[in-house]
Protein backbone atom coordinates (compact mmCIF):
# COMPACT_ATOMS: atom_id res chain seq x y z
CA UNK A 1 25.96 14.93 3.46
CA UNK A 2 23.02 17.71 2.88
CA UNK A 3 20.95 17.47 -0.61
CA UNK A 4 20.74 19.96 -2.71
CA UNK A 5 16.90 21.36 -1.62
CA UNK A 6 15.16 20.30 -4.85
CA UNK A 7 16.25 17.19 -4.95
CA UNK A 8 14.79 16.33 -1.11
CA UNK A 9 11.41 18.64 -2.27
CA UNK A 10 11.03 16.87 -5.23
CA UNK A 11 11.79 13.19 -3.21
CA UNK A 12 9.03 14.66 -0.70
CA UNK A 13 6.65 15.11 -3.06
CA UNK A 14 7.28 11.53 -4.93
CA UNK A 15 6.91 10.19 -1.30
CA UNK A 16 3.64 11.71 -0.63
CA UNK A 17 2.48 10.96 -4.48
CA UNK A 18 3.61 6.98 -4.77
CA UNK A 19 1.42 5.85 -1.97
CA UNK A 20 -1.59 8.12 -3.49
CA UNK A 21 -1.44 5.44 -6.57
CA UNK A 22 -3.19 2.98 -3.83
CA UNK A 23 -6.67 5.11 -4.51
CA UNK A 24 -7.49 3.50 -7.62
CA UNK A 25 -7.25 -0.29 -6.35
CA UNK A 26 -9.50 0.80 -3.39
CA UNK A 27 -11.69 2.42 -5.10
CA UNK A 28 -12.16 -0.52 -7.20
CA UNK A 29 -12.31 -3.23 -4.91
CA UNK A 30 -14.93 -1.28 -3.45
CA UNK A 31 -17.12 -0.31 -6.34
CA UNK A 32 -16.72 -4.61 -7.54
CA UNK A 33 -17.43 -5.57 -3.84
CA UNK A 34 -14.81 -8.26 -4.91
CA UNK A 35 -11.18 -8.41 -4.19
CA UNK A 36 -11.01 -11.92 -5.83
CA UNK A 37 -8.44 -10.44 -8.51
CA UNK A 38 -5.47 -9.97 -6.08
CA UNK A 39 -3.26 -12.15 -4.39
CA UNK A 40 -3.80 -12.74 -0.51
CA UNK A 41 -0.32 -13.86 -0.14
CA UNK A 42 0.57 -11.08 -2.84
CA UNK A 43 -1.29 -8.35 -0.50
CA UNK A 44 -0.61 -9.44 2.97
CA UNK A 45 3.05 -10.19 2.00
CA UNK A 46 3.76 -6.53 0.43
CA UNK A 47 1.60 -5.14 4.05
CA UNK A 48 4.10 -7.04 6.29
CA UNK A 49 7.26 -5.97 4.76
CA UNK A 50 5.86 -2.53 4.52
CA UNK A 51 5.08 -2.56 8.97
CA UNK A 52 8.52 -4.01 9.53
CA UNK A 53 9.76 -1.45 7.39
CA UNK A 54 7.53 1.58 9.35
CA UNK A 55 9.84 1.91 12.32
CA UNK A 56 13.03 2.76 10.45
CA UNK A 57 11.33 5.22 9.02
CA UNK A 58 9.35 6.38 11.84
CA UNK A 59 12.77 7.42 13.39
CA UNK A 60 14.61 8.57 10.35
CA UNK A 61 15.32 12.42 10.51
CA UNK A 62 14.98 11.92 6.66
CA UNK A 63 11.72 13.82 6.13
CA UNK A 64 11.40 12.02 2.92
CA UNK A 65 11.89 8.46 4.03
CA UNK A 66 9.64 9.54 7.44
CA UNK A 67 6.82 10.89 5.03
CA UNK A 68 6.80 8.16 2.59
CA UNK A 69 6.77 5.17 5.83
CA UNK A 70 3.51 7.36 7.33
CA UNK A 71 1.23 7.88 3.76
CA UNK A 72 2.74 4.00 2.88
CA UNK A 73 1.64 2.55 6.26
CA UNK A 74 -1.87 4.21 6.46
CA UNK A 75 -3.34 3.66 2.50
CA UNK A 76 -1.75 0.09 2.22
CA UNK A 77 -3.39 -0.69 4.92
CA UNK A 78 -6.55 0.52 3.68
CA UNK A 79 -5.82 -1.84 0.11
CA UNK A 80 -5.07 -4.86 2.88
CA UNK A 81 -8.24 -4.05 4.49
CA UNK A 82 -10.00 -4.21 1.25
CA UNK A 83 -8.27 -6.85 0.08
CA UNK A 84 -9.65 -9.33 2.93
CA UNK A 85 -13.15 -7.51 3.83
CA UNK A 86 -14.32 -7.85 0.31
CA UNK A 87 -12.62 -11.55 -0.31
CA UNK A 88 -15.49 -13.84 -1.16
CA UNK A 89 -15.11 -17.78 -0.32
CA UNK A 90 -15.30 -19.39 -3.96
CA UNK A 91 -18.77 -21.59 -4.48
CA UNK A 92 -18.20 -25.08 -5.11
CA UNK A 93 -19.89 -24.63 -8.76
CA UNK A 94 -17.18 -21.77 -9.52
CA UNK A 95 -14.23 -22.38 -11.64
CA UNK A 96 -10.67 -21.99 -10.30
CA UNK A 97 -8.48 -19.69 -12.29
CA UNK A 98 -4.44 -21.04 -12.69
């Protein structure tokens, strides 16, 4: 069943916008040169599902879904990168947070 054409522009747009949001955390990480704030198992669990996810949409002929896997893929990768290049071993002197 075909969409109505504003309602797959305006899912097109939301799928190229939602992934955008990942700027901001990179940005940050990077200016902090710490990624000490976020969850390892929070970021590399979110990046796997995300890859085993790609593929569906990789194939879709949903340009929405296909658009959202691609700009998903390529800047959460970029957070997971962050994430683990700028993850600093905690000194024995520092304090664990619970």
């Amino acid at each position: 069943m075909e969409h109505p054409q504003w309602i797959q522009t305006i899912g097109l747009i939301a799928g190229i916008v939602l992934p955008l949001w990942n700027i901001p955390l990179i940005v940050r990480i990077i200016k902090r040169k710490s990624s000490r704030d976020i969850s390892l198992w929070w970021a590399m669990g979110v990046w796997v599902c995300i890859v085993l996810m790609a593929p569906s949409g990789f194939v879709s002929l949903d340009i929405v879904w296909k658009t959202f896997n691609y700009m998903n893929v390529f800047f959460f990768t970029l957070v997971a990168i962050c994430v683990l290049v700028y993850r600093h071993p905690r000194g024995k002197n520092e304090q664990t947070t619970p």
